[in-house]
N, C-alpha and C. Protein backbone atom coordinates (compact mmCIF):
# COMPACT_ATOMS: atom_id res chain seq x y z
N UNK A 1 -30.69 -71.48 192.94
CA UNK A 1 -31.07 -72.90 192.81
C UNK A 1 -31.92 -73.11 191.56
N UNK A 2 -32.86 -71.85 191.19
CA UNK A 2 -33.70 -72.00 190.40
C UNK A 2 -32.83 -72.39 188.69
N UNK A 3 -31.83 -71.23 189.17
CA UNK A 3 -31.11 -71.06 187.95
C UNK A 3 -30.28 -72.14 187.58
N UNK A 4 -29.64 -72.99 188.51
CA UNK A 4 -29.12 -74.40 188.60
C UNK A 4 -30.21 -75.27 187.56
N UNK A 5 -31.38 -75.35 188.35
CA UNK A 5 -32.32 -76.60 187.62
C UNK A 5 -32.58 -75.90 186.21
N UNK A 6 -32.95 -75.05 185.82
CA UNK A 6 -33.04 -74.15 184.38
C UNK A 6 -32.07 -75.04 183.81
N UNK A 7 -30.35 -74.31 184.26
CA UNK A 7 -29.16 -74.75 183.10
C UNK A 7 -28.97 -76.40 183.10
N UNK A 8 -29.82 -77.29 183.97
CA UNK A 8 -29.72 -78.31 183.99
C UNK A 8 -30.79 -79.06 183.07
N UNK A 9 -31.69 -78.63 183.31
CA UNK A 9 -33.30 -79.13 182.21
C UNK A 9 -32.77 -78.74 180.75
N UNK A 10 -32.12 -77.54 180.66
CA UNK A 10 -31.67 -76.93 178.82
C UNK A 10 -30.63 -78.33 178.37
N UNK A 11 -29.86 -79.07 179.54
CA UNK A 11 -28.42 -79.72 179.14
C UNK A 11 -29.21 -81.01 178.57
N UNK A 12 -30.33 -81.88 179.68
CA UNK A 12 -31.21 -82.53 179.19
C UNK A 12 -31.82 -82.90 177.81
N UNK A 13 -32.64 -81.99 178.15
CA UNK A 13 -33.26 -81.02 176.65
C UNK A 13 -32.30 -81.51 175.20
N UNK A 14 -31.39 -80.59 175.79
CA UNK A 14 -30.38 -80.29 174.37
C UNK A 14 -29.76 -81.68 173.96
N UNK A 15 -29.24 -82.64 175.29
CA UNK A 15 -28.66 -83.84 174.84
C UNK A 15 -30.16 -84.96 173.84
N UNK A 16 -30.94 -84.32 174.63
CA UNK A 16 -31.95 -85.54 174.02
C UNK A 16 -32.66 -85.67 172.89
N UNK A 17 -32.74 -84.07 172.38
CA UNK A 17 -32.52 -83.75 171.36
C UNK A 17 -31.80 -84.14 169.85
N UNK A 18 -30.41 -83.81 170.71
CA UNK A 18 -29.53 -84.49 170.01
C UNK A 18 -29.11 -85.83 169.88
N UNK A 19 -29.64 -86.65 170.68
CA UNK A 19 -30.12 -88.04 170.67
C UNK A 19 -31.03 -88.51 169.67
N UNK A 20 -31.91 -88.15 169.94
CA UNK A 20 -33.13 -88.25 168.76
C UNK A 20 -32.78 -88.06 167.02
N UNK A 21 -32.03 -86.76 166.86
CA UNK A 21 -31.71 -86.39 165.33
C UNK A 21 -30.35 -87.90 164.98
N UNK A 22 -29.65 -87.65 166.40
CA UNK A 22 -28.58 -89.12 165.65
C UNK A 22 -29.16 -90.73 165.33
N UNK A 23 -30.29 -90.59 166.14
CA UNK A 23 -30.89 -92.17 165.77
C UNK A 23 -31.92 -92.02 164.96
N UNK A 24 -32.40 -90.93 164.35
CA UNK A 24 -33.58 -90.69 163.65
C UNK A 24 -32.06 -91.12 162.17
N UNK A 25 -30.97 -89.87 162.38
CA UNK A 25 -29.90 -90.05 160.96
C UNK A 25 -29.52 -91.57 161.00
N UNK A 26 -28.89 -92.46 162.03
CA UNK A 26 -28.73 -93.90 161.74
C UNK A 26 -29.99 -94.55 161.01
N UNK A 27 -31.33 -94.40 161.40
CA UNK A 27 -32.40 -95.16 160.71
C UNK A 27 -32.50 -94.60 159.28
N UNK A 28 -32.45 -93.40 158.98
CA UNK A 28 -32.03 -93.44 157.45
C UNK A 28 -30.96 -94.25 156.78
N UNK A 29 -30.16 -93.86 157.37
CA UNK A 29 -28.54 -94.32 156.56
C UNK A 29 -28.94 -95.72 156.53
N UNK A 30 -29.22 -96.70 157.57
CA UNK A 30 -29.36 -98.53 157.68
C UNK A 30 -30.89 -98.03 156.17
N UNK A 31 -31.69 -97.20 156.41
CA UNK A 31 -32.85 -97.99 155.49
C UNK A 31 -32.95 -97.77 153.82
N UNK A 32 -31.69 -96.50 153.94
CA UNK A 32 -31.03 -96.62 152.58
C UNK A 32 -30.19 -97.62 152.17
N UNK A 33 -29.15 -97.85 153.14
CA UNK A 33 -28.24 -98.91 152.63
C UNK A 33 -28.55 -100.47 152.60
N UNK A 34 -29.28 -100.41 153.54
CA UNK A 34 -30.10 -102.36 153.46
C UNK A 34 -30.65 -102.87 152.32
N UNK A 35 -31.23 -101.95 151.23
CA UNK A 35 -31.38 -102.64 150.63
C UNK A 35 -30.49 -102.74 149.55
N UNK A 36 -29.21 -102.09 148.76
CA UNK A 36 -28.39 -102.12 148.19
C UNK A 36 -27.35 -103.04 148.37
N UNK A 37 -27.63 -103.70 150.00
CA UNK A 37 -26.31 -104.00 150.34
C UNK A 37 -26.91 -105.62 150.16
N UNK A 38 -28.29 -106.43 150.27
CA UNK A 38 -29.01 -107.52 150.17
C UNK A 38 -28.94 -107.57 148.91
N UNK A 39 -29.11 -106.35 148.20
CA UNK A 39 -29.10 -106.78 146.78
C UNK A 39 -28.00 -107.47 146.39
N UNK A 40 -26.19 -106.79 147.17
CA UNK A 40 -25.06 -107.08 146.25
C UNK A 40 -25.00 -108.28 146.87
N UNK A 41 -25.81 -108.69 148.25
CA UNK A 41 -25.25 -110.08 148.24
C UNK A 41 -26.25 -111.20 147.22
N UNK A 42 -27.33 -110.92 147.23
CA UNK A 42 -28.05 -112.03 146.14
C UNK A 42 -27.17 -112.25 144.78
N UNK A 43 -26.71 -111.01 144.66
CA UNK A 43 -25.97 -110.87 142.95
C UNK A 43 -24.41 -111.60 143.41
N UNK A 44 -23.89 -111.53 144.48
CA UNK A 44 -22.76 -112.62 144.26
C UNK A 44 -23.50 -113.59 144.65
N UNK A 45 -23.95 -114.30 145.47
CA UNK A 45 -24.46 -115.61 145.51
C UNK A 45 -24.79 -116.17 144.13
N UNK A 46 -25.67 -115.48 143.37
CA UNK A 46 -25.84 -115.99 142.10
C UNK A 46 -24.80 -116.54 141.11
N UNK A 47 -23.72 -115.19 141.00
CA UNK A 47 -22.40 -115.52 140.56
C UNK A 47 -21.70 -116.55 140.90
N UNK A 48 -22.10 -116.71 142.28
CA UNK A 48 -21.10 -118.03 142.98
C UNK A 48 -21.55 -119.16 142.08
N UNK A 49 -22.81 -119.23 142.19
CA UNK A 49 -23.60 -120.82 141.14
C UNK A 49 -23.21 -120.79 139.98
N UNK A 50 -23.12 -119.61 139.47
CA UNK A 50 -23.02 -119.59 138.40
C UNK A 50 -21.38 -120.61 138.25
N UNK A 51 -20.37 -120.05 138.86
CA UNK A 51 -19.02 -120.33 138.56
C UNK A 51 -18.60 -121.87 139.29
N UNK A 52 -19.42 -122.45 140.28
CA UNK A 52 -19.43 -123.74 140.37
C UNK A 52 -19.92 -125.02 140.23
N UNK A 53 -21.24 -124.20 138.87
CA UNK A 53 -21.42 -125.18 138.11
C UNK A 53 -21.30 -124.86 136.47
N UNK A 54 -20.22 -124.78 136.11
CA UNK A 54 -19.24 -124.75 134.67
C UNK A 54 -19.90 -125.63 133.94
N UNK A 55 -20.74 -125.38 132.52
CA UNK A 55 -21.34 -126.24 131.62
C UNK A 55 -22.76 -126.08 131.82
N UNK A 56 -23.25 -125.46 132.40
CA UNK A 56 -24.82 -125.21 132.82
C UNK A 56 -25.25 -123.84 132.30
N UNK A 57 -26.29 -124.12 131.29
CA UNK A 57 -26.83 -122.81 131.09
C UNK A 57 -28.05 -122.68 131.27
N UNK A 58 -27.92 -121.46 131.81
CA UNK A 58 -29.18 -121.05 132.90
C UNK A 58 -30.31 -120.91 131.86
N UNK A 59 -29.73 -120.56 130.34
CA UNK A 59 -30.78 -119.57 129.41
C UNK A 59 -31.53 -121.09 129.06
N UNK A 60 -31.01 -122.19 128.87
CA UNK A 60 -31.86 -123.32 128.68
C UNK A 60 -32.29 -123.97 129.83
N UNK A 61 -31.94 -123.73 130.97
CA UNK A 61 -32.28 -124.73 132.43
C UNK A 61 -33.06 -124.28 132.95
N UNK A 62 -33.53 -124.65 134.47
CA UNK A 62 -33.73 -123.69 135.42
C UNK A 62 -32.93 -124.15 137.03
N UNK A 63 -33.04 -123.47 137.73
CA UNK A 63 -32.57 -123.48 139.32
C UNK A 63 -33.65 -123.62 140.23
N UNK A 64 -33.46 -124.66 140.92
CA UNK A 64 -34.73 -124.71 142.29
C UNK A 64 -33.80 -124.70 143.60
N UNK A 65 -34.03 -123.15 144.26
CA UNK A 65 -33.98 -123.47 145.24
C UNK A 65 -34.68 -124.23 146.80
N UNK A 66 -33.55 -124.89 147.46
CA UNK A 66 -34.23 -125.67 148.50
C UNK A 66 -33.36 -125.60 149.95
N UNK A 67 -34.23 -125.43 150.59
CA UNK A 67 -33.21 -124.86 152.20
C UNK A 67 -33.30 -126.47 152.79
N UNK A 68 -32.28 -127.36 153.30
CA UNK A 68 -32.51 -128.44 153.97
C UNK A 68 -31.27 -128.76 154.83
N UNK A 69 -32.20 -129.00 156.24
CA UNK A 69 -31.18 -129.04 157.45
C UNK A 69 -30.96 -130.92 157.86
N UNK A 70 -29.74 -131.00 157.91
CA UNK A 70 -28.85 -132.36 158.11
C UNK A 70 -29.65 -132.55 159.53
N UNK A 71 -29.68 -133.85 159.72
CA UNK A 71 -29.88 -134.57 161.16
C UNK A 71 -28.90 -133.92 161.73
N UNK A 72 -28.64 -133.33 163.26
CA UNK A 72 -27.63 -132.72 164.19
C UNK A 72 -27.16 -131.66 164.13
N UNK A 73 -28.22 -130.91 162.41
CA UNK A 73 -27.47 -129.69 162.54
C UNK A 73 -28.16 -128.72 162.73
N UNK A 74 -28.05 -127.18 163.29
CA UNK A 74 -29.16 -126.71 163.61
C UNK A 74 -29.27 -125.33 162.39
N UNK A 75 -28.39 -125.65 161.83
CA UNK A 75 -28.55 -124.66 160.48
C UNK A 75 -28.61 -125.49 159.19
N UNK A 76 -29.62 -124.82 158.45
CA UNK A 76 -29.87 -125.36 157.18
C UNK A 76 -28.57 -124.87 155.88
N UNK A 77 -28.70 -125.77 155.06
CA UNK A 77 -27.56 -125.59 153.55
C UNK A 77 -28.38 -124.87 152.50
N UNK A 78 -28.25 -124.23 151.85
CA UNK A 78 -29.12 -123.92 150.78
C UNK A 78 -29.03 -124.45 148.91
N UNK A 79 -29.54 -124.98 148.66
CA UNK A 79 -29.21 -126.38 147.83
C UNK A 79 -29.85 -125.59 146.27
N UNK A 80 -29.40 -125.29 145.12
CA UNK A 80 -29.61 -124.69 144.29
C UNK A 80 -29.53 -125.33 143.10
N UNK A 81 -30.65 -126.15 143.22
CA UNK A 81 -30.68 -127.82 141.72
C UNK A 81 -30.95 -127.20 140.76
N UNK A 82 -29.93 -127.52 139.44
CA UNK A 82 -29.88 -127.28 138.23
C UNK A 82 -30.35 -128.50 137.76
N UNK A 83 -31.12 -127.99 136.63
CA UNK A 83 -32.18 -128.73 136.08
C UNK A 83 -31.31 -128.41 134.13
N UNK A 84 -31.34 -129.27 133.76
CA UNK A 84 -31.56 -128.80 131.87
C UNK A 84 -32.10 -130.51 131.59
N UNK A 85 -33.15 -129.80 130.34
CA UNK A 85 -33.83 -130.65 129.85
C UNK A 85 -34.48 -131.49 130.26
N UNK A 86 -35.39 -130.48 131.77
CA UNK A 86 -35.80 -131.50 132.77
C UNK A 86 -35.39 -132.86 133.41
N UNK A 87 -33.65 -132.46 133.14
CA UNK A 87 -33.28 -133.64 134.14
C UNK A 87 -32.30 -133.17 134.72
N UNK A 88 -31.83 -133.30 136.00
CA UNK A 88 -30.79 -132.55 136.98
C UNK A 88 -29.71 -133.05 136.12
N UNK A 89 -28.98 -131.68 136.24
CA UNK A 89 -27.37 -131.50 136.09
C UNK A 89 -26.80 -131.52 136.90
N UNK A 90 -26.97 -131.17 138.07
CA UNK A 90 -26.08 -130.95 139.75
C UNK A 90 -26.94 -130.14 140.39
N UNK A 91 -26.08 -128.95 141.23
CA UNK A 91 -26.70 -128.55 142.28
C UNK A 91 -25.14 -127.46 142.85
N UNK A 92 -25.67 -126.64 142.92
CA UNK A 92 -24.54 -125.29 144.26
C UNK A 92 -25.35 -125.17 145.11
N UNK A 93 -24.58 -125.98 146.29
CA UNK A 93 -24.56 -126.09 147.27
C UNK A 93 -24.17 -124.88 148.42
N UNK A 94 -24.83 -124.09 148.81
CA UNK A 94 -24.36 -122.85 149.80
C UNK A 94 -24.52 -123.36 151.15
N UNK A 95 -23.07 -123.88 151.58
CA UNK A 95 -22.97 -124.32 152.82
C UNK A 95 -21.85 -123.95 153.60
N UNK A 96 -21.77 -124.36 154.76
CA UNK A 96 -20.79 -123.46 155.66
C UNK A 96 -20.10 -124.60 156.92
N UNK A 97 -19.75 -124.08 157.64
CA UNK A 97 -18.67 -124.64 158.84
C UNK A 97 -18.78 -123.24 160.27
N UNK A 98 -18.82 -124.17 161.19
CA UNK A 98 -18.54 -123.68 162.37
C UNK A 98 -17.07 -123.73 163.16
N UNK A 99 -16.56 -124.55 162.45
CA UNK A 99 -15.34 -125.30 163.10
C UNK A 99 -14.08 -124.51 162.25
N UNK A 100 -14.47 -123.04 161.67
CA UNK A 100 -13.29 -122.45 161.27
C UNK A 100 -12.36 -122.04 162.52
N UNK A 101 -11.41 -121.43 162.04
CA UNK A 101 -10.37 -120.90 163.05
C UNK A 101 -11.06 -119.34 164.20
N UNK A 102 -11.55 -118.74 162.68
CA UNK A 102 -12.37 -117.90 163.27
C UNK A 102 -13.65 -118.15 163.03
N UNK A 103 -14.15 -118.86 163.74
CA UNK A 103 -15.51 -119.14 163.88
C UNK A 103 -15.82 -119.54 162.91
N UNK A 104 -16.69 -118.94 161.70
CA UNK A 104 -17.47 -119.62 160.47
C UNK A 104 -17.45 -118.94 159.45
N UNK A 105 -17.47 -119.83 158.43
CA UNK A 105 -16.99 -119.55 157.04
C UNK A 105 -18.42 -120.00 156.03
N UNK A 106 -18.16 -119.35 155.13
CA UNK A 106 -19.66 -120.09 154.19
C UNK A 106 -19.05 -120.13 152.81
N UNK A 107 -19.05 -121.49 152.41
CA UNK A 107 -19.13 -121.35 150.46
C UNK A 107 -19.74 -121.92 149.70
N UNK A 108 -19.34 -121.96 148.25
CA UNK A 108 -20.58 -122.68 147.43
C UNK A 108 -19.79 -123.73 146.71
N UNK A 109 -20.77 -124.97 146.69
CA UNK A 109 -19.53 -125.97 146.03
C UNK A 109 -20.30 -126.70 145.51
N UNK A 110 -20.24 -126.76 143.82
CA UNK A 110 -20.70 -127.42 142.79
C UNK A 110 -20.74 -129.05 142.49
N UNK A 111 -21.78 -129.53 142.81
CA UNK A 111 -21.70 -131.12 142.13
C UNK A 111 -22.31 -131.48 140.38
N UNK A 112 -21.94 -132.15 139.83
CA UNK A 112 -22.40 -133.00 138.89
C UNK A 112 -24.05 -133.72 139.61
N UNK A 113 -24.42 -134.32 138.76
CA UNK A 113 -25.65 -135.14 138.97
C UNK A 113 -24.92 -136.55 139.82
N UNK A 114 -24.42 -136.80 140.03
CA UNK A 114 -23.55 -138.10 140.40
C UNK A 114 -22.76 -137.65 142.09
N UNK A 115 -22.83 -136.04 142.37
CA UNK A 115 -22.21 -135.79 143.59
C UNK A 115 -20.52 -135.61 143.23
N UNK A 116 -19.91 -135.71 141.97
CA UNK A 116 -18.42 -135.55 141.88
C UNK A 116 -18.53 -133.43 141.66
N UNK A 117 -17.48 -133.27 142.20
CA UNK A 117 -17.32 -132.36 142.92
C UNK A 117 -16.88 -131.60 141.69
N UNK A 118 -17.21 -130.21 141.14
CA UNK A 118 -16.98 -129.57 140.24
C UNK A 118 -16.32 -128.51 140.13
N UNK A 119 -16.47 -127.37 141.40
CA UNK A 119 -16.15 -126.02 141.44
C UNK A 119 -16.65 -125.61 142.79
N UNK A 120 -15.38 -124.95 143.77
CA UNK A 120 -15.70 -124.86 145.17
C UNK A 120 -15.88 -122.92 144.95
N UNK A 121 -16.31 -121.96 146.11
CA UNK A 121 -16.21 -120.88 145.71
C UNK A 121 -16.38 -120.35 147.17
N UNK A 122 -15.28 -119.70 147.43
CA UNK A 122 -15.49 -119.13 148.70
C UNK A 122 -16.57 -117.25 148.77
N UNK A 123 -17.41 -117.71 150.05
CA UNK A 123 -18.23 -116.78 149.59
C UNK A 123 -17.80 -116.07 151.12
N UNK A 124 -17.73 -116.27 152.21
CA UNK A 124 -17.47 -115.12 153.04
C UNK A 124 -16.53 -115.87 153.96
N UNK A 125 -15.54 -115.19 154.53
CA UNK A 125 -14.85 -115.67 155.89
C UNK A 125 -13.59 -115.12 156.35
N UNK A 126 -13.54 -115.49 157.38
CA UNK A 126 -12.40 -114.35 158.13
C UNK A 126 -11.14 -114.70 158.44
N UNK A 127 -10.67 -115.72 157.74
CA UNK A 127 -9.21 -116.79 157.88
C UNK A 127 -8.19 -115.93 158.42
N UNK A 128 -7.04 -116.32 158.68
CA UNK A 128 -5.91 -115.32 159.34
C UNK A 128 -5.17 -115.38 157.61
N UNK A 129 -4.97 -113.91 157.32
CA UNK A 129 -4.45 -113.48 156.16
C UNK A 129 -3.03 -114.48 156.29
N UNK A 130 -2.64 -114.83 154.94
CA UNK A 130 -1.54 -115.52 154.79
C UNK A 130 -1.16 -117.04 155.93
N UNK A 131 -2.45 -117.06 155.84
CA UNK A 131 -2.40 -118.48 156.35
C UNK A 131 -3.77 -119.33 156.20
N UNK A 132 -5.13 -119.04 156.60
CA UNK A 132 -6.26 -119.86 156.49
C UNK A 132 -6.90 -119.11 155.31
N UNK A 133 -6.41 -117.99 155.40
CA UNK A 133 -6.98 -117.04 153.67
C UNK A 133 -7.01 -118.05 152.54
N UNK A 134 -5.71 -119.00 153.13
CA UNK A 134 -5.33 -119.50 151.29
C UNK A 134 -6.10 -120.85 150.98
N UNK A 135 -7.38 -120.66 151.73
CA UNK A 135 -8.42 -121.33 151.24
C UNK A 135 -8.77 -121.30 149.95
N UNK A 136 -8.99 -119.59 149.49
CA UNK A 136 -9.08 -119.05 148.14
C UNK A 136 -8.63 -119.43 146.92
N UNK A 137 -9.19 -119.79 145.93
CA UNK A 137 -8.23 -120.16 144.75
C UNK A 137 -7.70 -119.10 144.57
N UNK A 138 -7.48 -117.92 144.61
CA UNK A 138 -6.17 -116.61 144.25
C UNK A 138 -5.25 -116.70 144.74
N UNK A 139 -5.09 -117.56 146.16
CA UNK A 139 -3.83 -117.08 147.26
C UNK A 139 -3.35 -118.43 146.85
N UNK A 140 -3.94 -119.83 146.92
CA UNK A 140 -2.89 -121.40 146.46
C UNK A 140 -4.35 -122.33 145.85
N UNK A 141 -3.34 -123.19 145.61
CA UNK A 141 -4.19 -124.22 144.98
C UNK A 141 -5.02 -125.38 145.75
N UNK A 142 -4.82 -124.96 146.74
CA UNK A 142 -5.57 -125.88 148.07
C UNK A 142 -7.07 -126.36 147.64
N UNK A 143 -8.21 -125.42 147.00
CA UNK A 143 -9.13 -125.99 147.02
C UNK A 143 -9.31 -126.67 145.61
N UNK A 144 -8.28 -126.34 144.92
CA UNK A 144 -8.04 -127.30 143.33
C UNK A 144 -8.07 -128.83 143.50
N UNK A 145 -7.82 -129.13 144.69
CA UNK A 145 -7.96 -131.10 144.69
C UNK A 145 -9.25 -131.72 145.25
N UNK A 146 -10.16 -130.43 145.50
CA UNK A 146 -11.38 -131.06 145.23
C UNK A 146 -11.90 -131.32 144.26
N UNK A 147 -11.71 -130.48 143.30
CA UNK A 147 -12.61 -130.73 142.13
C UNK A 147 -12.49 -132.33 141.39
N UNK A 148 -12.77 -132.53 141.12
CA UNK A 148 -13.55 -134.19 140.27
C UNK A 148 -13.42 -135.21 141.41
N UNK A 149 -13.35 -134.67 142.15
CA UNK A 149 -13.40 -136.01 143.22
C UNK A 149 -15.01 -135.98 143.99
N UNK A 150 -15.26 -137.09 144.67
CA UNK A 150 -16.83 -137.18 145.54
C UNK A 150 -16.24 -137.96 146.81
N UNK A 151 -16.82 -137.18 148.12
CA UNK A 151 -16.87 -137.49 148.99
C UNK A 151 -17.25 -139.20 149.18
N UNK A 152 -17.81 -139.44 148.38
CA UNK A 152 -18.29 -141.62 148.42
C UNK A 152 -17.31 -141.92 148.18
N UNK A 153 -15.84 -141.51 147.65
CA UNK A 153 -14.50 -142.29 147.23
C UNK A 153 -13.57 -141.56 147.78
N UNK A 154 -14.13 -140.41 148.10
CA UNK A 154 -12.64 -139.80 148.69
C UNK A 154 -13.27 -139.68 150.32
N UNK A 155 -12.28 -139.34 151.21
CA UNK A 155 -12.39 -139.00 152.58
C UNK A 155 -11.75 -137.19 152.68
N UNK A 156 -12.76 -136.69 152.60
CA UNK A 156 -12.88 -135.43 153.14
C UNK A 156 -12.21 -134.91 154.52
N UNK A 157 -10.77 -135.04 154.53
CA UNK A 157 -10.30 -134.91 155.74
C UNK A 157 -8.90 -135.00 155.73
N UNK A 158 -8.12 -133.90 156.61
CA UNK A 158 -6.96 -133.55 156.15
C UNK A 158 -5.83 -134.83 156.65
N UNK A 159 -4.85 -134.71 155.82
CA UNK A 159 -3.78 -136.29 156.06
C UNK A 159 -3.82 -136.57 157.45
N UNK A 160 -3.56 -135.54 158.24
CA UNK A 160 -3.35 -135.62 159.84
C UNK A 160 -4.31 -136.33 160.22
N UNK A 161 -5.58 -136.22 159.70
CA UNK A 161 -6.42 -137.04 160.79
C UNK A 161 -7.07 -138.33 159.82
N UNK A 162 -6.29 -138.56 158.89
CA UNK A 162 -6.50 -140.23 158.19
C UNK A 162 -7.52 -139.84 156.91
N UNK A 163 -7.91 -138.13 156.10
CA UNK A 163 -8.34 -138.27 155.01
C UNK A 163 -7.25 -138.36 153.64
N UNK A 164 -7.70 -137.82 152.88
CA UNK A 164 -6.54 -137.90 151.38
C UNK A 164 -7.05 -136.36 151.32
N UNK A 165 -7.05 -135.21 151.74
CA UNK A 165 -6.76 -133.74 151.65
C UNK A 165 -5.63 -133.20 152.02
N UNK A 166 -4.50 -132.52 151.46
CA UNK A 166 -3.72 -132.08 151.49
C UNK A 166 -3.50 -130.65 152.53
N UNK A 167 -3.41 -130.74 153.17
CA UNK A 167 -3.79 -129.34 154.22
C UNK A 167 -2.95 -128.13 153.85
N UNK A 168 -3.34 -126.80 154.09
CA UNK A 168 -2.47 -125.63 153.84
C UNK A 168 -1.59 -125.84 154.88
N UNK A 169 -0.55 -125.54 154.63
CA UNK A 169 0.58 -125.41 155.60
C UNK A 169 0.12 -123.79 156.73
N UNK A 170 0.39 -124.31 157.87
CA UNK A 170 0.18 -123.97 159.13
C UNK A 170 -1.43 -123.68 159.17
N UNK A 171 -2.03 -124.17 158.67
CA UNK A 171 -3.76 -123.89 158.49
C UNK A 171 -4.63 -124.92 158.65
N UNK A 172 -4.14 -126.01 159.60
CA UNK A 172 -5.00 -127.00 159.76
C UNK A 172 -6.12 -127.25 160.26
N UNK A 173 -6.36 -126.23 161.25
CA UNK A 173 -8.09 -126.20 161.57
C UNK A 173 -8.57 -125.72 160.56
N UNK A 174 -8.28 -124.67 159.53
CA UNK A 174 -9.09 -124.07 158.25
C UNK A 174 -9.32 -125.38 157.26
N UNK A 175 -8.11 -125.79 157.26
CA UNK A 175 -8.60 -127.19 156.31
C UNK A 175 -9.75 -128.17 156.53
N UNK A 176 -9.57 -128.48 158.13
CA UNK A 176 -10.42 -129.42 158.14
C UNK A 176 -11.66 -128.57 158.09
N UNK A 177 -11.79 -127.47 158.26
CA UNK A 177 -13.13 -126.12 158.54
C UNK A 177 -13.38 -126.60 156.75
N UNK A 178 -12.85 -126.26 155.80
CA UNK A 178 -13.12 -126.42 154.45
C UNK A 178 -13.79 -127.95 154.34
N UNK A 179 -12.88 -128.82 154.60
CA UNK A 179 -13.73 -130.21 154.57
C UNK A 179 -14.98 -130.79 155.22
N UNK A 180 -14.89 -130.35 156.27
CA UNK A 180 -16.66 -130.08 157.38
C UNK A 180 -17.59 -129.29 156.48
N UNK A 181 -17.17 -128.08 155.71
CA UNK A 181 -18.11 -127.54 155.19
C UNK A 181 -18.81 -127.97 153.63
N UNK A 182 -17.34 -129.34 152.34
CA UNK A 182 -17.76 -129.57 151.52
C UNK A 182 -18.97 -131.32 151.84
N UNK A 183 -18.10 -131.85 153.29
CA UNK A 183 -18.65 -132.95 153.64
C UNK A 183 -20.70 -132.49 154.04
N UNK A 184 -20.74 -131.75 154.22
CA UNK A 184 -22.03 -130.56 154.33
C UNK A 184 -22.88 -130.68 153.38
N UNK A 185 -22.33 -130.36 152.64
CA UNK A 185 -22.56 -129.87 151.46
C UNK A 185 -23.56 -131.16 150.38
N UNK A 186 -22.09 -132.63 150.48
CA UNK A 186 -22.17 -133.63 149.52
C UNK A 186 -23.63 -134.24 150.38
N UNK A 187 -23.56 -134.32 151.79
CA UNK A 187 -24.41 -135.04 152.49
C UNK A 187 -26.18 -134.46 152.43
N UNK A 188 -26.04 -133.28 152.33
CA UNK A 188 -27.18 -132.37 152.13
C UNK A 188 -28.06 -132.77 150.86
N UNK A 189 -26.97 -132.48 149.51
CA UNK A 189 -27.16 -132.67 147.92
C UNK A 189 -27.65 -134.10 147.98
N UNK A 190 -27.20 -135.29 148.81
CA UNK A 190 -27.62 -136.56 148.14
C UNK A 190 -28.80 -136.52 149.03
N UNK A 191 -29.23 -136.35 149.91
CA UNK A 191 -30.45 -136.58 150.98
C UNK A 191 -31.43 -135.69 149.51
N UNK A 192 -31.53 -134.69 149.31
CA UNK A 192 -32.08 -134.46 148.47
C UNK A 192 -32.25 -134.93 146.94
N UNK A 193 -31.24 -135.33 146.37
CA UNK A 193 -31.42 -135.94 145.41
C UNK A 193 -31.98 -137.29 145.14
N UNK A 194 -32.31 -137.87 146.34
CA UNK A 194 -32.80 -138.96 146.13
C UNK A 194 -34.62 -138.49 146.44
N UNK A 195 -35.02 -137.61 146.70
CA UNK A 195 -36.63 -137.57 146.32
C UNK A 195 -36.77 -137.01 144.90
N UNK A 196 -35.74 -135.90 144.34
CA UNK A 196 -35.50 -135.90 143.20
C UNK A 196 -35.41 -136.96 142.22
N UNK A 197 -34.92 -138.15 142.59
CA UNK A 197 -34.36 -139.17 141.49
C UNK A 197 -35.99 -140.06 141.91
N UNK A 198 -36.66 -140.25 142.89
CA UNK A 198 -37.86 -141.28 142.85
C UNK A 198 -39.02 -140.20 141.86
N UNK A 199 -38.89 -139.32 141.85
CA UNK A 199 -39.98 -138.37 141.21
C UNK A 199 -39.86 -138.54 139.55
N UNK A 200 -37.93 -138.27 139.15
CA UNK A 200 -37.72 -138.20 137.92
C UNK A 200 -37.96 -139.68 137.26
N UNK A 201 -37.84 -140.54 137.70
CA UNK A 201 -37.45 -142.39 137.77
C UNK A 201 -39.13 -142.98 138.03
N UNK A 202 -39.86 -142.40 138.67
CA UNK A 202 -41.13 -142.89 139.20
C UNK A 202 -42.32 -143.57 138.04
């Protein structure tokens, strides 16, 4: 019996042991890689601004970021006002949708000072390949008929349900998921731009 509880306390022992060295090795591996991996996302986010607001240079401007949450929504947009010559140029907008196919999507979408729509940029999401994927400007031209248009003249919303957006074929919840997320976006940028414009105007 004795010898029973012995080979039973060593199995213990030995598993818990070996418990310990595998979660001691996971807390390395996460506290090496966390920060490499925050880094590569700040460095595309940046890139994203960079490429959806075309004509803005950073080496003469600057960028203010500003986190601001819509009435009803319980997540904030992250609003990235370009400034040159101390007077706003626009703004990349890092905003997102819940109402994707697969759940939620996030991108960045460039306004002018005026809210007309410049450069959309998909930054993360999980579309069904060869169908809500072709959100992407690489896969079709779907998000090409946003650009120069503004949500104040256009209706952000796919033909089916009475906007002027052209929907991907068989991808109609992704579409309207894209339009929820630029309608986000425009509504966010002007709530803010107007304490911007009483400050610059004042």
């Amino acid at each position: 019996m004795a010898k029973k509880e012995s080979s039973l306390f060593k199995l213990v022992l030995s598993l818990t042991i070996i418990s310990v060295l595998a979660g001691f090795a996971l807390a390395t591996v996460f506290s090496k890689t966390q920060e490499p991996i925050e880094a590569a996302r700040i460095r595309k986010n940046h890139e994203a601004v960079m490429k959806v607001l075309p004509g803005f240079d950073i080496a003469h401007g600057n960028l203010q970021k500003i986190n601001y949450l819509l009435e009803n929504d319980k997540d904030s947009v992250c609003i990235h006002l370009a400034f040159a010559n101390n007077r706003l140029f626009g703004a990349a907008v890092e905003t997102y949708t819940h109402n994707a196919f697969n759940g939620t999507f996030t991108l960045m979408v460039g306004f002018n000072s005026e809210g007309t729509i410049l450069e959309t940029e998909v930054l993360q999401a999980n579309e069904t390949p060869g169908l809500g994927d072709k959100m992407e400007k690489r896969k079709s031209n779907f998000a090409l008929q946003f650009i120069g248009k503004s949500p104040e003249n256009t209706k952000m919303d796919v033909l089916k349900s009475g906007g002027d957006i052209v929907a991907i074929t068989a991808a109609t919840i992704t579409s309207r998921a894209f339009c929820d997320a630029v309608n986000r976006a425009y509504n966010a940028f002007m709530e803010v731009k107007k304490q911007v414009d009483s400050v610059q105007y004042e």
